[in-house]
PDB file of N, CA and C in Angstrom:
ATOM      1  N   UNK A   1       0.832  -1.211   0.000  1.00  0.00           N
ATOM      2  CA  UNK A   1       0.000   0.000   0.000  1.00  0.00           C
ATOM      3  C   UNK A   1       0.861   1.253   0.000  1.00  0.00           C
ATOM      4  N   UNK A   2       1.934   1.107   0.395  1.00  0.00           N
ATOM      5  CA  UNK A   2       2.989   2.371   0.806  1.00  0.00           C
ATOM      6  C   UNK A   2       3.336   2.732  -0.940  1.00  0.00           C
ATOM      7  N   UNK A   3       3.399   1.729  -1.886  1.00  0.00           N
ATOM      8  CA  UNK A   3       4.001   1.808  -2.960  1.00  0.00           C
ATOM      9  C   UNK A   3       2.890   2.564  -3.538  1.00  0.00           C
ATOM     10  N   UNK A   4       1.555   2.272  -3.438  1.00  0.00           N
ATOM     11  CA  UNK A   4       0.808   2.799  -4.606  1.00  0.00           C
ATOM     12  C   UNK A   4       0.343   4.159  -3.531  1.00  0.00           C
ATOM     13  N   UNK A   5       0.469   4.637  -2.625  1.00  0.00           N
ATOM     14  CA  UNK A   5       0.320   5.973  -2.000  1.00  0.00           C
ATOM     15  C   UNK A   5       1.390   6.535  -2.595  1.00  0.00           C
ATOM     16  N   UNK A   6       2.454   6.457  -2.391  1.00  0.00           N
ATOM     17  CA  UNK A   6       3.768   7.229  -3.089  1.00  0.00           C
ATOM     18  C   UNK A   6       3.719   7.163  -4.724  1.00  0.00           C
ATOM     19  N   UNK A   7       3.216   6.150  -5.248  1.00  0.00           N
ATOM     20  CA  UNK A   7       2.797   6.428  -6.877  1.00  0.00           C
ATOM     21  C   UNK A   7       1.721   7.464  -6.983  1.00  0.00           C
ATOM     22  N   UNK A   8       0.318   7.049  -6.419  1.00  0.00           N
ATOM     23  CA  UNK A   8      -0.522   8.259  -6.470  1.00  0.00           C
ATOM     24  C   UNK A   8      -0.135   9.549  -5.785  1.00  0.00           C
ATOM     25  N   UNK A   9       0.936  10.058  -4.526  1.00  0.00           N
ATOM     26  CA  UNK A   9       1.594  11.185  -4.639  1.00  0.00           C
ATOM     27  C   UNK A   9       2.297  11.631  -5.959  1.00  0.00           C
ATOM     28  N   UNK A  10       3.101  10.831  -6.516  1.00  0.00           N
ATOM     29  CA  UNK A  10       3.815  10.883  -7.924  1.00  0.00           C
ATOM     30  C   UNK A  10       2.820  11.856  -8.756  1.00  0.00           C
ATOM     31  N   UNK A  11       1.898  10.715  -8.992  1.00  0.00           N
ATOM     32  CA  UNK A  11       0.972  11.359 -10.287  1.00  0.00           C
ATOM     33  C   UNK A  11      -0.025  12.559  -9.795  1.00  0.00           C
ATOM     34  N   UNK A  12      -0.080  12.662  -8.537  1.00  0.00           N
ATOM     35  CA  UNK A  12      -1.055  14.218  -8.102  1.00  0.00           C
ATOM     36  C   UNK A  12      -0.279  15.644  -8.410  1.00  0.00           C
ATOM     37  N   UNK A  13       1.070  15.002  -8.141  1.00  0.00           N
ATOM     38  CA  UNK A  13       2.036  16.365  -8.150  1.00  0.00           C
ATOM     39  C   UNK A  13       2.599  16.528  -9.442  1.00  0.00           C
ATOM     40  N   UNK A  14       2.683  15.401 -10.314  1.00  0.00           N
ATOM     41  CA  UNK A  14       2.969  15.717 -11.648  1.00  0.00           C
ATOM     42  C   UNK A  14       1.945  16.571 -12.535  1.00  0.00           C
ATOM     43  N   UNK A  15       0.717  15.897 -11.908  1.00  0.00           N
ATOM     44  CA  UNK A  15      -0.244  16.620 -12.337  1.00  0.00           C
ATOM     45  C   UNK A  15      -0.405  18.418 -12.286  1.00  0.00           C
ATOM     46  N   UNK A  16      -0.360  18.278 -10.752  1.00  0.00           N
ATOM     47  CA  UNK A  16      -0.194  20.364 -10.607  1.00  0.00           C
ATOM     48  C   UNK A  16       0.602  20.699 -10.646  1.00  0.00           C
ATOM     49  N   UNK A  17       1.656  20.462 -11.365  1.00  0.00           N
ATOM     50  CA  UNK A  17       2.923  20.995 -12.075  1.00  0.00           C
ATOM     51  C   UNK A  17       2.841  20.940 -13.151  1.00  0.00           C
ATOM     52  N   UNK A  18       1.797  20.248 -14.028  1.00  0.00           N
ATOM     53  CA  UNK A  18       1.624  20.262 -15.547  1.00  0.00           C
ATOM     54  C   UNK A  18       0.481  21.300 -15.225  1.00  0.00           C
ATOM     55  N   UNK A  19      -0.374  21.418 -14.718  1.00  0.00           N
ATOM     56  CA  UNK A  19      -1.401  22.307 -14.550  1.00  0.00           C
ATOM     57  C   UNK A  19      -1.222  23.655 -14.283  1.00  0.00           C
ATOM     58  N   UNK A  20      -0.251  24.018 -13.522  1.00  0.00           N
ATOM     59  CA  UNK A  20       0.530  25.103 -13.614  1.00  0.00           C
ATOM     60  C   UNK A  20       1.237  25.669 -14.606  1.00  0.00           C
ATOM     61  N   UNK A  21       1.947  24.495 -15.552  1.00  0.00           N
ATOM     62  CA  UNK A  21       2.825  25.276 -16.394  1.00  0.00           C
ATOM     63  C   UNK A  21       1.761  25.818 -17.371  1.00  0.00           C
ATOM     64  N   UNK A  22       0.551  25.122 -17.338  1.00  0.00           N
ATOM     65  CA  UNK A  22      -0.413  25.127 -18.500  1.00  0.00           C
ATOM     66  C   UNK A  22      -1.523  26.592 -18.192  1.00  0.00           C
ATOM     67  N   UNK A  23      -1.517  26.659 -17.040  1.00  0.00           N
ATOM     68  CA  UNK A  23      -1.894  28.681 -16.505  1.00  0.00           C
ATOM     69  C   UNK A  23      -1.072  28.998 -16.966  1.00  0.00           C
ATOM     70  N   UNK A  24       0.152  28.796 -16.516  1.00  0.00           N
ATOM     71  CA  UNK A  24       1.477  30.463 -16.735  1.00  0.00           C
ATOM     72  C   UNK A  24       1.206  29.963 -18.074  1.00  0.00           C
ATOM     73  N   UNK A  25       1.325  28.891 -19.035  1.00  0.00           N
ATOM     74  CA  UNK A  25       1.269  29.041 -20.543  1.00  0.00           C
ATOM     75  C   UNK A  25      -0.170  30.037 -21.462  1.00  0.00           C
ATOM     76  N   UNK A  26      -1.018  29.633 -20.825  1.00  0.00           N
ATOM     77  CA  UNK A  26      -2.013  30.478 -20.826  1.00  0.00           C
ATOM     78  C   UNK A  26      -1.929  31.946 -20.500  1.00  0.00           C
ATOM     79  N   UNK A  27      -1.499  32.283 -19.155  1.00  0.00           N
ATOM     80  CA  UNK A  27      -1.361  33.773 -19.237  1.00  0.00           C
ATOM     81  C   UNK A  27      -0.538  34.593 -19.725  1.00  0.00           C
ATOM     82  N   UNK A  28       0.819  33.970 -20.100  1.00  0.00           N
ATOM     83  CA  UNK A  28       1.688  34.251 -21.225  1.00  0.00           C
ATOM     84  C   UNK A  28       1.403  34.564 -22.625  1.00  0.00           C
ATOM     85  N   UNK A  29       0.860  33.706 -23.206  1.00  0.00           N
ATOM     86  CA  UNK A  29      -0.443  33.954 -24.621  1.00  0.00           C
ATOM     87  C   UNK A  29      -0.804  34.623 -24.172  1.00  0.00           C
ATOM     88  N   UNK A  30      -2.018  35.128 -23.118  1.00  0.00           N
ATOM     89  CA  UNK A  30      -2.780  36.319 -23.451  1.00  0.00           C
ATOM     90  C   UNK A  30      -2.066  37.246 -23.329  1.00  0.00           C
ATOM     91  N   UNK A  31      -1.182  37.142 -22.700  1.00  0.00           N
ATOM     92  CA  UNK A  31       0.269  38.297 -22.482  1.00  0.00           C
ATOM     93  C   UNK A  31       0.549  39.010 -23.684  1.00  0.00           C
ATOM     94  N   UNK A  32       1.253  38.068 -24.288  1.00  0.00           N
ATOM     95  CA  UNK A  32       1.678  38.036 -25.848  1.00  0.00           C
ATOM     96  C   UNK A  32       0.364  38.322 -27.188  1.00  0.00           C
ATOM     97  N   UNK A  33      -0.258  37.718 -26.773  1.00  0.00           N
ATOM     98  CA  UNK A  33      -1.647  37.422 -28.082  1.00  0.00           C
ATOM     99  C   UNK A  33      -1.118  37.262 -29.128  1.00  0.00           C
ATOM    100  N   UNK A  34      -0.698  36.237 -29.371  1.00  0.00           N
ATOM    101  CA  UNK A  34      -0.423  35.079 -29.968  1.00  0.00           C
ATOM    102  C   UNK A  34      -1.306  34.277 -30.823  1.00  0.00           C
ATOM    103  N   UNK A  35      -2.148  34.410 -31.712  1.00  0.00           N
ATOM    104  CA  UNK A  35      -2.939  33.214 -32.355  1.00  0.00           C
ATOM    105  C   UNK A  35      -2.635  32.000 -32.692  1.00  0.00           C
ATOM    106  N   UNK A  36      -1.102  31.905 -32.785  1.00  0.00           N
ATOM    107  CA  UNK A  36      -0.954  30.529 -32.746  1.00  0.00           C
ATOM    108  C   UNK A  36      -0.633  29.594 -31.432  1.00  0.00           C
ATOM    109  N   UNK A  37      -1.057  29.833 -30.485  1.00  0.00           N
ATOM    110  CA  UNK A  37      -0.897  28.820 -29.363  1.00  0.00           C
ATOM    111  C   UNK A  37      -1.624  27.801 -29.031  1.00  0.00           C
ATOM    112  N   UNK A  38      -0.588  26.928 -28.937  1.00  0.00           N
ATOM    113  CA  UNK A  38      -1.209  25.599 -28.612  1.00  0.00           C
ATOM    114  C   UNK A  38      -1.848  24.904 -27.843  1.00  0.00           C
ATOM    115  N   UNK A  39      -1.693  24.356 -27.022  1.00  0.00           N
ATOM    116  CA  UNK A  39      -2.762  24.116 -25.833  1.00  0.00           C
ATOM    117  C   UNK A  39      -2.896  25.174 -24.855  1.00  0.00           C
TER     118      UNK A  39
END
């Protein structure tokens, strides 16, 4: 059980660190206004 708590820590925090970069990527574009941005 210790293994898959520390895996699902893994993947929660990978997660709001992709979720984050994906705001600041977002508020950067609107920063910029940019029409070509990607996700």
């Amino acid at each position: 059980m210790a293994d898959l708590a520390v895996i699902g820590i893994l993947m929660v925090s990978m997660g709001f660190v992709m979720w984050i970069g994906h705001v600041l990527a977002g508020m950067v574009g609107a920063a910029d206004d940019r029409p070509e941005g990607g996700r």
